[in-house]
PDB file of N, CA and C in Angstrom:
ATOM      1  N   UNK A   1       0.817  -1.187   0.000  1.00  0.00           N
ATOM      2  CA  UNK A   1       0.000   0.000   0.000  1.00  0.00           C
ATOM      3  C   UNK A   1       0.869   1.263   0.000  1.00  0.00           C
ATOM      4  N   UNK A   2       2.023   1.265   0.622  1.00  0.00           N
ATOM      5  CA  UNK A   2       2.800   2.371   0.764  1.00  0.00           C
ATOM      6  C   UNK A   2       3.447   2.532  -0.655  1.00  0.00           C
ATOM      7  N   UNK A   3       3.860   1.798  -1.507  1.00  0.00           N
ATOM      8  CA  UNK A   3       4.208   1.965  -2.350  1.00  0.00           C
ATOM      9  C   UNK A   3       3.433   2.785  -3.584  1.00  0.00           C
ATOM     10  N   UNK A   4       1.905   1.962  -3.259  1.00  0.00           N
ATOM     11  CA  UNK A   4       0.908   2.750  -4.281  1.00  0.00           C
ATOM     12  C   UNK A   4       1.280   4.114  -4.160  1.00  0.00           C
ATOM     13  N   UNK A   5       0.904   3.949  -2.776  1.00  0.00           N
ATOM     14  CA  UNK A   5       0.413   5.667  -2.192  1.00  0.00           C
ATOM     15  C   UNK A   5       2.192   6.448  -2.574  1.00  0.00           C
ATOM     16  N   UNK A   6       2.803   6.050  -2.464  1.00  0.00           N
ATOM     17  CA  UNK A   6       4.077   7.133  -3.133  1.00  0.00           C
ATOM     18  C   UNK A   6       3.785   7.278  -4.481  1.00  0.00           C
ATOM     19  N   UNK A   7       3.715   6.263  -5.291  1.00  0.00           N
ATOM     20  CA  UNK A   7       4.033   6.791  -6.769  1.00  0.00           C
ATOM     21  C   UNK A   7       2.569   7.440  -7.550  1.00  0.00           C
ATOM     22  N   UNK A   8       1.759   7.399  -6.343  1.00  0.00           N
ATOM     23  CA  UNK A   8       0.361   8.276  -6.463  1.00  0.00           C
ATOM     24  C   UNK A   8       0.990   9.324  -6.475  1.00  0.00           C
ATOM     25  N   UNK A   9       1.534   9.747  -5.166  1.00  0.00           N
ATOM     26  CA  UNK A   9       2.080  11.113  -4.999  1.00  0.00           C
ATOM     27  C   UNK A   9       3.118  11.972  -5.659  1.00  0.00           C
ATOM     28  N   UNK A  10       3.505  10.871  -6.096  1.00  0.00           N
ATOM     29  CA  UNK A  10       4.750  11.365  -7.319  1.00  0.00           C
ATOM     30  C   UNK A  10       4.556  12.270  -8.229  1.00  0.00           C
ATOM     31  N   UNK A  11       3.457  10.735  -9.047  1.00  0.00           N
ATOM     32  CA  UNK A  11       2.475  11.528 -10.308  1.00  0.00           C
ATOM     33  C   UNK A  11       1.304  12.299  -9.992  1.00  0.00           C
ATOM     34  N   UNK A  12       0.862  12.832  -8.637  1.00  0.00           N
ATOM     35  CA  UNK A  12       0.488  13.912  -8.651  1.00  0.00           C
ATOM     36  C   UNK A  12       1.163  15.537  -8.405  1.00  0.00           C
ATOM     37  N   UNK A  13       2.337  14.995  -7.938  1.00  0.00           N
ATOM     38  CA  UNK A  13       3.245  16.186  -7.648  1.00  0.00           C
ATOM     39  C   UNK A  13       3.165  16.961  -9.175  1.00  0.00           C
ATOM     40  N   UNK A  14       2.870  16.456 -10.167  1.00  0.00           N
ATOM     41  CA  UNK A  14       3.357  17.173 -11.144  1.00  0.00           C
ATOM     42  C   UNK A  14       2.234  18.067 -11.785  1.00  0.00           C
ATOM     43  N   UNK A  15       1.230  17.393 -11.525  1.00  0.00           N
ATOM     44  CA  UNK A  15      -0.044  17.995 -11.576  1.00  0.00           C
ATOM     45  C   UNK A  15      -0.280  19.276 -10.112  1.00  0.00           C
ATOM     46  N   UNK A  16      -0.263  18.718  -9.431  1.00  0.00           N
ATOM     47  CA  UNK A  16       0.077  20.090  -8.230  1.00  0.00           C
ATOM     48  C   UNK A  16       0.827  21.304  -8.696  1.00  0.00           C
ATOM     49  N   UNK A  17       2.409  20.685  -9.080  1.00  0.00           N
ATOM     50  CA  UNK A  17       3.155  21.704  -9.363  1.00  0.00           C
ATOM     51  C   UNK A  17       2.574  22.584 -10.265  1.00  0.00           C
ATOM     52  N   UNK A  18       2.306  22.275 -11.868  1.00  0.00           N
ATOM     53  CA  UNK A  18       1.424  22.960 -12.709  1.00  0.00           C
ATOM     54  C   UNK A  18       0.547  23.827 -12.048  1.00  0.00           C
ATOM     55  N   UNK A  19      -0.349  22.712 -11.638  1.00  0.00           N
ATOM     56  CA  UNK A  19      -1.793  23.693 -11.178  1.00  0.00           C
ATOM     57  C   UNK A  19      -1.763  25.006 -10.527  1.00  0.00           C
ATOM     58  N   UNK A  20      -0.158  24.694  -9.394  1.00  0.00           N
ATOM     59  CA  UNK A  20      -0.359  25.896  -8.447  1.00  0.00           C
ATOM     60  C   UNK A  20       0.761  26.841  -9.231  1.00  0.00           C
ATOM     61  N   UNK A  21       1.590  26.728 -10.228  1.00  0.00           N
ATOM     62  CA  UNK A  21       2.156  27.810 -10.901  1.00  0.00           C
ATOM     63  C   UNK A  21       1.146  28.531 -11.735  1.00  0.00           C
ATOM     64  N   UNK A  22      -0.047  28.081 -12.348  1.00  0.00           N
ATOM     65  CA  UNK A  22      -0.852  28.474 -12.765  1.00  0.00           C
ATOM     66  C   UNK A  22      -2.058  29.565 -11.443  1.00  0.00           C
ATOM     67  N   UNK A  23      -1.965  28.567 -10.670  1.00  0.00           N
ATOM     68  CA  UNK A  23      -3.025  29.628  -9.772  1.00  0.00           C
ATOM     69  C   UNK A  23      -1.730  30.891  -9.449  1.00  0.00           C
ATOM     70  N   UNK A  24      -0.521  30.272  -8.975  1.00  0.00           N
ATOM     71  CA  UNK A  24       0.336  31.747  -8.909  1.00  0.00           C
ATOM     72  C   UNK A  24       0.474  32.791  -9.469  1.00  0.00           C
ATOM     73  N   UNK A  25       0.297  32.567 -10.512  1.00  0.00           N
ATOM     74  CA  UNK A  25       0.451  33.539 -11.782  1.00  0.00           C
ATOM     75  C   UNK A  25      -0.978  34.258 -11.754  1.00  0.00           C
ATOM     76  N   UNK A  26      -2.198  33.677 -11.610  1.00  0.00           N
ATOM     77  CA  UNK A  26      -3.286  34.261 -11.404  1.00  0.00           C
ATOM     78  C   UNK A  26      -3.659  35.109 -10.144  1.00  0.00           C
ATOM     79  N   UNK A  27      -2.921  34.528  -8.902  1.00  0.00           N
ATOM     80  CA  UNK A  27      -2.587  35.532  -7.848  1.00  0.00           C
ATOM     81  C   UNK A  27      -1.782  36.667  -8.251  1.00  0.00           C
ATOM     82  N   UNK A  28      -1.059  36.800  -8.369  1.00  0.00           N
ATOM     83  CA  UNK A  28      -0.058  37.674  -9.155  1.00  0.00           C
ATOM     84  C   UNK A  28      -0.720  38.821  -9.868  1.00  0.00           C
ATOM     85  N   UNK A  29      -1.632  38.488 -10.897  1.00  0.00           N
ATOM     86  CA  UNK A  29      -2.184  39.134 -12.109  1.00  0.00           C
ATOM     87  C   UNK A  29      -3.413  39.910 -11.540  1.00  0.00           C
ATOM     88  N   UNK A  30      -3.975  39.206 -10.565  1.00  0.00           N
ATOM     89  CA  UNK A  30      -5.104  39.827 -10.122  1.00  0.00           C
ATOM     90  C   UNK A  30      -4.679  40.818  -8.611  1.00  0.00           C
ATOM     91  N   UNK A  31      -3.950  40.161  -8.470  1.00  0.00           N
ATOM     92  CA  UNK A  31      -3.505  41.441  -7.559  1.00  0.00           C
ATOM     93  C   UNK A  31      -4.548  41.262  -5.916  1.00  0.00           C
ATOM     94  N   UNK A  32      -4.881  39.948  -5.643  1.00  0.00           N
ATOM     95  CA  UNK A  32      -5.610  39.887  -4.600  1.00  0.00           C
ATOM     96  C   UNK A  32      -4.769  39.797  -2.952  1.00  0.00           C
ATOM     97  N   UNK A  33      -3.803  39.308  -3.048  1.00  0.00           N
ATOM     98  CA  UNK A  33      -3.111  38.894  -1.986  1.00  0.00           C
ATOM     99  C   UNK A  33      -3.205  37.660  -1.450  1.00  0.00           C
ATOM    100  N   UNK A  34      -3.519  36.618  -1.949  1.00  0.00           N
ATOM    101  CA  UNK A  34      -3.584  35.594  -1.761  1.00  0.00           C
ATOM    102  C   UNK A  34      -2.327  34.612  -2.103  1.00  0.00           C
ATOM    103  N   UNK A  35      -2.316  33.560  -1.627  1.00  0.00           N
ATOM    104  CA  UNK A  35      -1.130  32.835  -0.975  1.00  0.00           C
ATOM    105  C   UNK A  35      -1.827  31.458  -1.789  1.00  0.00           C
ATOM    106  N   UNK A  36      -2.310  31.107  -1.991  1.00  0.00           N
ATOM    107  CA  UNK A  36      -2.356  29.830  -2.842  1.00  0.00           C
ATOM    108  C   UNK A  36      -1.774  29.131  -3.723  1.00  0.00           C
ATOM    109  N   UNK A  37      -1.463  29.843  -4.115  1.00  0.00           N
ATOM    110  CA  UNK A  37      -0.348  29.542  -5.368  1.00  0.00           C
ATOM    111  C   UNK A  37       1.077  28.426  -5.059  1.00  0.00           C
ATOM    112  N   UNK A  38       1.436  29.996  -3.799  1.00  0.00           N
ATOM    113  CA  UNK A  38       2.589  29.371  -3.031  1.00  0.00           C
ATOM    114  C   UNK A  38       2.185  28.604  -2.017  1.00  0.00           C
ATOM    115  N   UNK A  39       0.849  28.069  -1.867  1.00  0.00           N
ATOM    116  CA  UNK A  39       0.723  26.744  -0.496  1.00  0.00           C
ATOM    117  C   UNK A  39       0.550  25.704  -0.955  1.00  0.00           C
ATOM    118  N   UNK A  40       0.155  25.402  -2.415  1.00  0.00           N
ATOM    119  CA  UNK A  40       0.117  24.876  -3.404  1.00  0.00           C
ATOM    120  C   UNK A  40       1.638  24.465  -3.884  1.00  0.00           C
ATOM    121  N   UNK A  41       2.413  25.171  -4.185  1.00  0.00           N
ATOM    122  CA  UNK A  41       3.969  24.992  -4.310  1.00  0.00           C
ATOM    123  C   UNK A  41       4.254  23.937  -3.347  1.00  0.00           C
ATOM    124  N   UNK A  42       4.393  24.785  -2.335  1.00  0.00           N
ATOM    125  CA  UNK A  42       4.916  24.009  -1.116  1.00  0.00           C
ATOM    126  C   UNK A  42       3.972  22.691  -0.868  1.00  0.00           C
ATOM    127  N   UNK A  43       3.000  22.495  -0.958  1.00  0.00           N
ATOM    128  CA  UNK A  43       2.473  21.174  -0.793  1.00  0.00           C
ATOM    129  C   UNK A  43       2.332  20.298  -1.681  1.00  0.00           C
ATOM    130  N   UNK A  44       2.661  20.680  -2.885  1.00  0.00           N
ATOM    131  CA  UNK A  44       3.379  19.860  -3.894  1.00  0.00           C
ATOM    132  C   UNK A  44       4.832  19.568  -3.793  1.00  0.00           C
ATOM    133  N   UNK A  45       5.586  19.838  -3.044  1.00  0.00           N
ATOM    134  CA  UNK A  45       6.957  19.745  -2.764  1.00  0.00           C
ATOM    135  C   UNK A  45       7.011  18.905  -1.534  1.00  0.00           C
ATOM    136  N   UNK A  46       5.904  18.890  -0.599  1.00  0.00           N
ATOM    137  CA  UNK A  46       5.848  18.199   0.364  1.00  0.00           C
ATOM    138  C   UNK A  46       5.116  16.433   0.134  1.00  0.00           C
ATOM    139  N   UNK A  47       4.429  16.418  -0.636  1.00  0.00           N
ATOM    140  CA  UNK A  47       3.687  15.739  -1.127  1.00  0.00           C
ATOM    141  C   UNK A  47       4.910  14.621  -1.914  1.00  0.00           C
ATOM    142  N   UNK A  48       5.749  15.092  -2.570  1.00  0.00           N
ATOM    143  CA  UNK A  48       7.045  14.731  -3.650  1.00  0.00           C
ATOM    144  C   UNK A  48       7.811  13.830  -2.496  1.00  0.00           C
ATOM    145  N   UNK A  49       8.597  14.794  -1.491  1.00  0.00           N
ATOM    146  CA  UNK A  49       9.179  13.903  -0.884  1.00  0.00           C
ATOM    147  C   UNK A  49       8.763  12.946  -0.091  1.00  0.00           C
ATOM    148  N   UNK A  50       7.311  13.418   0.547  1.00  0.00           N
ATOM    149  CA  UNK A  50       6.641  12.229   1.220  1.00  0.00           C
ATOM    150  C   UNK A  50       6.994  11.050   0.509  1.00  0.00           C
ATOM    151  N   UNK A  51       6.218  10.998  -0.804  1.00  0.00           N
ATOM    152  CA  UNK A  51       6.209   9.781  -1.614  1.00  0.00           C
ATOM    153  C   UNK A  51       7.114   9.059  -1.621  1.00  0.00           C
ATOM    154  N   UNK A  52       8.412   9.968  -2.283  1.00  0.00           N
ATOM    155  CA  UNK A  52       9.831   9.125  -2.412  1.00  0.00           C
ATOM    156  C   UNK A  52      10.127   8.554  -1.043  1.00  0.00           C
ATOM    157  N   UNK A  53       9.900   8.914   0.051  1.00  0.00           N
ATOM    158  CA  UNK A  53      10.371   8.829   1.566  1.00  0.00           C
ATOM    159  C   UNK A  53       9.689   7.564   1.481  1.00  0.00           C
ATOM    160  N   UNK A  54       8.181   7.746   1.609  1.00  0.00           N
ATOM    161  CA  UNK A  54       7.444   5.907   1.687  1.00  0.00           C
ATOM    162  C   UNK A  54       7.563   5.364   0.165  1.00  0.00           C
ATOM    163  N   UNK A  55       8.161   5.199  -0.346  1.00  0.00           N
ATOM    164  CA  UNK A  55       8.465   4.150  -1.210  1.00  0.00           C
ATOM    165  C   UNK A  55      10.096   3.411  -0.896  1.00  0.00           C
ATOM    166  N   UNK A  56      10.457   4.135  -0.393  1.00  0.00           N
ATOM    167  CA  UNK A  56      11.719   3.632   0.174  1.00  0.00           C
ATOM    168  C   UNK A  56      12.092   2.944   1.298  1.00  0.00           C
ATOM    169  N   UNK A  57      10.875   3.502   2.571  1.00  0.00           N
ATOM    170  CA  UNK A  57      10.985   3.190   3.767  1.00  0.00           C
ATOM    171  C   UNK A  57      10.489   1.761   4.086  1.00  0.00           C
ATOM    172  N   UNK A  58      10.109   0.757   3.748  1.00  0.00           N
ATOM    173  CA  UNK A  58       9.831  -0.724   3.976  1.00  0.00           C
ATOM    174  C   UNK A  58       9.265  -0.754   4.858  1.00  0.00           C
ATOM    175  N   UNK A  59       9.833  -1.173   6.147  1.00  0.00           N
ATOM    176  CA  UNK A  59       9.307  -1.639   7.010  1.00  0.00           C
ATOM    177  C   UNK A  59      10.107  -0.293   8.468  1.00  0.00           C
ATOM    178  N   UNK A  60      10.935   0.621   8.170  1.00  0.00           N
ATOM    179  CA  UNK A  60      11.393   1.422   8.728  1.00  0.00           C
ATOM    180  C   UNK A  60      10.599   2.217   9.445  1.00  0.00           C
ATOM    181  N   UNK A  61      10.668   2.204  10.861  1.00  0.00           N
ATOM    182  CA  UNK A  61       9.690   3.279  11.179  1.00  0.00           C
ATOM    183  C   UNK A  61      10.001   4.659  11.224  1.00  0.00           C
ATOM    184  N   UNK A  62      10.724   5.361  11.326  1.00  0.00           N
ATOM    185  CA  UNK A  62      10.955   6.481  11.337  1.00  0.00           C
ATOM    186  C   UNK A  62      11.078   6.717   9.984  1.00  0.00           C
ATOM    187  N   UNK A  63      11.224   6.534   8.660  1.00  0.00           N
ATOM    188  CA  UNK A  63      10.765   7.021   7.663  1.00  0.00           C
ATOM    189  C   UNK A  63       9.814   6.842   7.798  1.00  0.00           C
ATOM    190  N   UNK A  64       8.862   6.065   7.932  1.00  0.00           N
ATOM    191  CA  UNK A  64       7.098   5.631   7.795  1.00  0.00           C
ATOM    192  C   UNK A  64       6.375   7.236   8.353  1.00  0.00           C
ATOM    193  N   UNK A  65       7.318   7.670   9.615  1.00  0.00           N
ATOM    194  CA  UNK A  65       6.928   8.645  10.477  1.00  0.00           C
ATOM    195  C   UNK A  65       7.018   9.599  10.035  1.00  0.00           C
ATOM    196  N   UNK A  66       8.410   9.940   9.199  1.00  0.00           N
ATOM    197  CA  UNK A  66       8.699  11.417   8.784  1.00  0.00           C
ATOM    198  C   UNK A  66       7.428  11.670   7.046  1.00  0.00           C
ATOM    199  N   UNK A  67       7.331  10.466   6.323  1.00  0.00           N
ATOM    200  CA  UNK A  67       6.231  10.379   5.624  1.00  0.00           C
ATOM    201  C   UNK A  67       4.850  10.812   6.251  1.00  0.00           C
ATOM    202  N   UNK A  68       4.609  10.602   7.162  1.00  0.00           N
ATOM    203  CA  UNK A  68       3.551  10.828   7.655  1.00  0.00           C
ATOM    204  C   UNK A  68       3.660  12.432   8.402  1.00  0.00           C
ATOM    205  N   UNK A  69       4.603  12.813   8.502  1.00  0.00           N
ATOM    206  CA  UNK A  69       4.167  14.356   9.153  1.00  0.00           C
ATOM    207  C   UNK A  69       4.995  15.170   7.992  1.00  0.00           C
ATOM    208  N   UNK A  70       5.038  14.669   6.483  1.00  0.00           N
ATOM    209  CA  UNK A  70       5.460  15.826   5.394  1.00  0.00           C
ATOM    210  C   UNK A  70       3.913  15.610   4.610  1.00  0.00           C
ATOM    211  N   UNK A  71       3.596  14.138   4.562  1.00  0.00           N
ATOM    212  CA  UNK A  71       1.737  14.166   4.409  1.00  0.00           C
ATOM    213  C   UNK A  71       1.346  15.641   5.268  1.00  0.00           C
ATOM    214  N   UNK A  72       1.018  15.251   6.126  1.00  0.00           N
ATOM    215  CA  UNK A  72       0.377  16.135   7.483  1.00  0.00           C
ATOM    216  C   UNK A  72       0.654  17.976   7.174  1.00  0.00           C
ATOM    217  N   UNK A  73       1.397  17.615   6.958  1.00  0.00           N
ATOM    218  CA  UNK A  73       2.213  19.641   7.249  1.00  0.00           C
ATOM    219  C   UNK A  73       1.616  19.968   5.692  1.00  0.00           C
ATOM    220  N   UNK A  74       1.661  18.786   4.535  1.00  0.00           N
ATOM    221  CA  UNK A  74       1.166  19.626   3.466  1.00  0.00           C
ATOM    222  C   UNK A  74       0.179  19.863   3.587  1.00  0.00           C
ATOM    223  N   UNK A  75      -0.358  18.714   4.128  1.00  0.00           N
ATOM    224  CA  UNK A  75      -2.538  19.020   4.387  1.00  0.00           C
ATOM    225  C   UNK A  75      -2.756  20.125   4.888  1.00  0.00           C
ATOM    226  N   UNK A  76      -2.503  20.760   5.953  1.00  0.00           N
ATOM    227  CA  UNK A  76      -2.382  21.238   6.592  1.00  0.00           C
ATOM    228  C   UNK A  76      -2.230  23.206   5.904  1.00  0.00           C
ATOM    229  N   UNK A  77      -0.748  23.102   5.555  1.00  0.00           N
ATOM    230  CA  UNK A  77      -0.447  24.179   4.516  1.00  0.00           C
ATOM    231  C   UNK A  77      -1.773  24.412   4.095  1.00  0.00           C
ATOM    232  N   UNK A  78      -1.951  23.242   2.818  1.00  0.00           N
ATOM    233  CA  UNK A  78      -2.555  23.796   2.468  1.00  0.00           C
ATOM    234  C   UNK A  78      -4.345  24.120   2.587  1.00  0.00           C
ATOM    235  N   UNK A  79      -4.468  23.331   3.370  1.00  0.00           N
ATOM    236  CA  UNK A  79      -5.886  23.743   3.937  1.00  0.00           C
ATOM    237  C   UNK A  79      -5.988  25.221   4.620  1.00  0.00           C
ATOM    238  N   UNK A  80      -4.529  25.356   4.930  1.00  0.00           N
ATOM    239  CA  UNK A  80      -4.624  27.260   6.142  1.00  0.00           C
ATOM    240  C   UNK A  80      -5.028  27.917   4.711  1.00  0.00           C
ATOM    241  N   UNK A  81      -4.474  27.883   3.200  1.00  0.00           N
ATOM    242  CA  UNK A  81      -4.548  28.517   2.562  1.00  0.00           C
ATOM    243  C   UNK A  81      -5.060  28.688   1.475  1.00  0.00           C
ATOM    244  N   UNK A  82      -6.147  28.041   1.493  1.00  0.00           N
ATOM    245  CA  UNK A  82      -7.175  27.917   0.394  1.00  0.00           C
ATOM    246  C   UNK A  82      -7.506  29.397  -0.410  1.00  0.00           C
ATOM    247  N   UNK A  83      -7.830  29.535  -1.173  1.00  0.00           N
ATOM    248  CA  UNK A  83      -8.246  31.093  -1.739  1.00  0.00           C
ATOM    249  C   UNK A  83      -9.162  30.633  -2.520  1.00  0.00           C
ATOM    250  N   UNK A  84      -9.007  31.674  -3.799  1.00  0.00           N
ATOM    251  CA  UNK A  84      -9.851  31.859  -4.745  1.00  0.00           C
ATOM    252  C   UNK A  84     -10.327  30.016  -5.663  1.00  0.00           C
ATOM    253  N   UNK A  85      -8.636  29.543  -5.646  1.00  0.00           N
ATOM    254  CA  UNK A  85      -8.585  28.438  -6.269  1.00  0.00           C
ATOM    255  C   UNK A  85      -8.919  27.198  -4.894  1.00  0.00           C
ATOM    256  N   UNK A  86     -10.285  26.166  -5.417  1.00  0.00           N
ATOM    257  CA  UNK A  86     -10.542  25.360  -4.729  1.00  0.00           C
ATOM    258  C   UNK A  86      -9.923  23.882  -4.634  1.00  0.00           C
ATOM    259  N   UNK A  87      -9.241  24.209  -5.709  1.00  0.00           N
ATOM    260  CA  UNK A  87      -8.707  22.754  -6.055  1.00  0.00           C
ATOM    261  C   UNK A  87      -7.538  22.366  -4.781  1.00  0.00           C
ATOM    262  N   UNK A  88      -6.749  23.351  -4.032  1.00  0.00           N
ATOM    263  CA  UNK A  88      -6.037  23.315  -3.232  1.00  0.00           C
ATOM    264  C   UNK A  88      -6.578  22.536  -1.603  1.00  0.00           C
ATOM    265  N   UNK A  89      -7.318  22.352  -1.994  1.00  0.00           N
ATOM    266  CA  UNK A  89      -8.445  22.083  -0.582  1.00  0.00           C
ATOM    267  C   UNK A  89      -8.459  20.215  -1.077  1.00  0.00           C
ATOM    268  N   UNK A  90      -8.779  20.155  -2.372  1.00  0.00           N
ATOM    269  CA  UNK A  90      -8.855  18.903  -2.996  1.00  0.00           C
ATOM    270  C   UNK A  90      -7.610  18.185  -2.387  1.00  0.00           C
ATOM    271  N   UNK A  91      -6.570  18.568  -3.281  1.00  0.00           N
ATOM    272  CA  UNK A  91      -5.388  18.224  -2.895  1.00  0.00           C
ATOM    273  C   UNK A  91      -5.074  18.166  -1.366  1.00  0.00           C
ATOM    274  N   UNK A  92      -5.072  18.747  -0.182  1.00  0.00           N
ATOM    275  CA  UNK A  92      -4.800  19.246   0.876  1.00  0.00           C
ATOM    276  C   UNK A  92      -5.219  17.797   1.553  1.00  0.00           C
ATOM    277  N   UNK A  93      -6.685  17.653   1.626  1.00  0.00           N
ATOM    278  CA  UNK A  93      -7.632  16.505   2.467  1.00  0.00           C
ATOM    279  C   UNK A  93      -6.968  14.735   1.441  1.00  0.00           C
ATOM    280  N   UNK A  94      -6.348  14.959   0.490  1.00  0.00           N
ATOM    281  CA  UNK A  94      -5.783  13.856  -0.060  1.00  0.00           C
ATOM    282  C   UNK A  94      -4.488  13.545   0.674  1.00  0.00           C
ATOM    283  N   UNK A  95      -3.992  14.922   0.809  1.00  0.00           N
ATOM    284  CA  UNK A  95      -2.830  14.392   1.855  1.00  0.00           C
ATOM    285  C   UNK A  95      -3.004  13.690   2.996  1.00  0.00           C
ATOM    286  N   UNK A  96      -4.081  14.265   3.686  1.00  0.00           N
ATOM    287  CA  UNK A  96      -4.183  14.027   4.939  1.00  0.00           C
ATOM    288  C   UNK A  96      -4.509  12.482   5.074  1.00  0.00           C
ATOM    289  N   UNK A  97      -5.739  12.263   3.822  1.00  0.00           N
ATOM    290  CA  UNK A  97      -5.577  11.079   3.884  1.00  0.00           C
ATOM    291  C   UNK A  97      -4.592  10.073   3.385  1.00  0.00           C
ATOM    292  N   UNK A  98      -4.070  10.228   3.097  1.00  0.00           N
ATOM    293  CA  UNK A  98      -2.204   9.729   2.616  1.00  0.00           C
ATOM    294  C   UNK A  98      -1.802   9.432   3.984  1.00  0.00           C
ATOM    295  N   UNK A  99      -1.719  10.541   4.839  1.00  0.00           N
ATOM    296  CA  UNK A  99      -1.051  10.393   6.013  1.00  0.00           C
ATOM    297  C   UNK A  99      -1.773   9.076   7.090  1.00  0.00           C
ATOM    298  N   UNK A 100      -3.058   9.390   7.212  1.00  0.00           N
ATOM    299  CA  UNK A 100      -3.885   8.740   7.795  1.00  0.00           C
ATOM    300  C   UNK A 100      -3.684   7.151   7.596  1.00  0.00           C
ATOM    301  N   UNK A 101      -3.516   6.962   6.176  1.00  0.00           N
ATOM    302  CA  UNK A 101      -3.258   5.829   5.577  1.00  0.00           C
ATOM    303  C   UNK A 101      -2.288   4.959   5.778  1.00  0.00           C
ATOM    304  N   UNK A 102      -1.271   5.935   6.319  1.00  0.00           N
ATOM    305  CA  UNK A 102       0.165   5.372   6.644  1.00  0.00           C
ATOM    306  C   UNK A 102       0.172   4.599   7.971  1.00  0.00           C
ATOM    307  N   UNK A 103      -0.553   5.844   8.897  1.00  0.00           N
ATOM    308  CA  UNK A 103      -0.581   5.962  10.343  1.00  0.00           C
ATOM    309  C   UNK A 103      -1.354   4.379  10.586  1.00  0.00           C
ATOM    310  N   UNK A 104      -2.648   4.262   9.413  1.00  0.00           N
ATOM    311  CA  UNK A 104      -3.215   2.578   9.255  1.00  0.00           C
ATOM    312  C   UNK A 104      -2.533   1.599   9.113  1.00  0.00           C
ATOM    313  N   UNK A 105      -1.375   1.895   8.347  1.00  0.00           N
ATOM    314  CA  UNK A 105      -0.666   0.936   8.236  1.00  0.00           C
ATOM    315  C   UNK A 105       0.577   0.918   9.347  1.00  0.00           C
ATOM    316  N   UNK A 106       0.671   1.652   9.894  1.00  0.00           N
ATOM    317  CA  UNK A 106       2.049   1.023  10.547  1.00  0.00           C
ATOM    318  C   UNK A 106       1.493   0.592  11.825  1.00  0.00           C
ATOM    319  N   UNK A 107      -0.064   0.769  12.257  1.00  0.00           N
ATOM    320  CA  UNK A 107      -0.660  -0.097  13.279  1.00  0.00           C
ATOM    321  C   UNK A 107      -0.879  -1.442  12.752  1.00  0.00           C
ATOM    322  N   UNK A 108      -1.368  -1.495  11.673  1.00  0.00           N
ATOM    323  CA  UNK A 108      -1.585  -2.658  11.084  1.00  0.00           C
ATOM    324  C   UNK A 108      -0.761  -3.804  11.354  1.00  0.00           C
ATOM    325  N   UNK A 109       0.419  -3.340  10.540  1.00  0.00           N
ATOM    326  CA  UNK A 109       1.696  -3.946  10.712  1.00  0.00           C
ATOM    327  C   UNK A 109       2.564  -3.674  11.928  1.00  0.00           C
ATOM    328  N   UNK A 110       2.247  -3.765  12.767  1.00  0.00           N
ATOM    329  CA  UNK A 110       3.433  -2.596  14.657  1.00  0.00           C
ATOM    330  C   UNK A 110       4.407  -4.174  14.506  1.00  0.00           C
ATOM    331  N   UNK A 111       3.654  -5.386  14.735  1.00  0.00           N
ATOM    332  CA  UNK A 111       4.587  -6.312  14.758  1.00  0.00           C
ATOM    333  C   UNK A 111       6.269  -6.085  13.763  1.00  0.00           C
ATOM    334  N   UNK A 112       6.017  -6.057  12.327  1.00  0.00           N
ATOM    335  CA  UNK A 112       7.163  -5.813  11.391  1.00  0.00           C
ATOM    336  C   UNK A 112       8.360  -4.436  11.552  1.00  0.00           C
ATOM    337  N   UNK A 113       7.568  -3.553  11.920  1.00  0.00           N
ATOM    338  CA  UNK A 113       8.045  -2.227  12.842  1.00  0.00           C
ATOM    339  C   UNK A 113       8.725  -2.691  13.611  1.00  0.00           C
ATOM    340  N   UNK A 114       8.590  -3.440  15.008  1.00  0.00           N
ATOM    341  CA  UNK A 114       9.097  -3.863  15.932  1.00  0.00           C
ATOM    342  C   UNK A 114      10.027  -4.854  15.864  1.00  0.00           C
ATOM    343  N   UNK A 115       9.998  -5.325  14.655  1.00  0.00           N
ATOM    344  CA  UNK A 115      11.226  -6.575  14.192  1.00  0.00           C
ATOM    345  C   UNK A 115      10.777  -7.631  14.758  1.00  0.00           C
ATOM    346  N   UNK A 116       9.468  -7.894  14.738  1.00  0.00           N
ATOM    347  CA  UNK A 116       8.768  -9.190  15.435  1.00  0.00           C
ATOM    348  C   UNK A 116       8.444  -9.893  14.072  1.00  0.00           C
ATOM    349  N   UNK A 117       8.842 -10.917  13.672  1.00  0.00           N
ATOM    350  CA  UNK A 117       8.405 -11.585  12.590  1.00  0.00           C
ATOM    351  C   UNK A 117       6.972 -12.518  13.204  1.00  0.00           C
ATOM    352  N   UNK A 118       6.033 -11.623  11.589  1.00  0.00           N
ATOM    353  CA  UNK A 118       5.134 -12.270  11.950  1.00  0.00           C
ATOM    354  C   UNK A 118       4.341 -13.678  11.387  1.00  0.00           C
ATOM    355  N   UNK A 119       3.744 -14.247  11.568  1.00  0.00           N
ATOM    356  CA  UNK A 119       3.243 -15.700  11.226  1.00  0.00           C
ATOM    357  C   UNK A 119       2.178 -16.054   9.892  1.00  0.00           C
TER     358      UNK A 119
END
């Protein structure tokens, strides 16, 4: 599952990235003061390394962990900073559940975490 969920995040990083250089530029142009663009940036950048982090991390818990609070901090981002563009909100609650997902799995699995081979 962790694996899905990275190279989900991968190939959405790129779609993020786009989207929110595009809403940037529309912040920019319109002259509102809004921050979306760049919470969007950043949670596409957060989103990137999450992924690579849990596709790598196996059975490691402290990558499993640091995946789970670069999930978290993007959700987060970007939920503080929703604006004009809604799609950032989309993205945001996907993280979270990314994170959530993780947090499922490494209860799931606590035995393999713990170096308890299980049966």
């Amino acid at each position: 599952m962790k694996k899905v969920i990275g190279i989900i995040s991968i190939v959405l990083f790129v779609i993020v990235f786009f989207q929110s250089c595009a809403a940037g530029v529309g912040n920019a142009l319109s002259n509102t003061k809004e921050v979306s663009g760049s919470a969007g940036f950043i949670l596409a950048i957060f989103m990137l390394i999450a992924g690579i982090v849990g596709i790598i991390s196996k059975v490691n818990k402290g990558m499993t962990i640091t995946a789970i609070v670069l999930y978290a901090l993007g959700g987060i981002i970007g939920l503080a900073n929703v604006g004009h563009f809604a799609d950032l909100q989309i993205w945001s609650i996907l993280n979270l559940i990314f994170a959530a997902l993780y947090v499922f799995h490494m209860f799931k699995y606590k035995d393999a975490y713990n170096g308890i081979e299980s049966k």
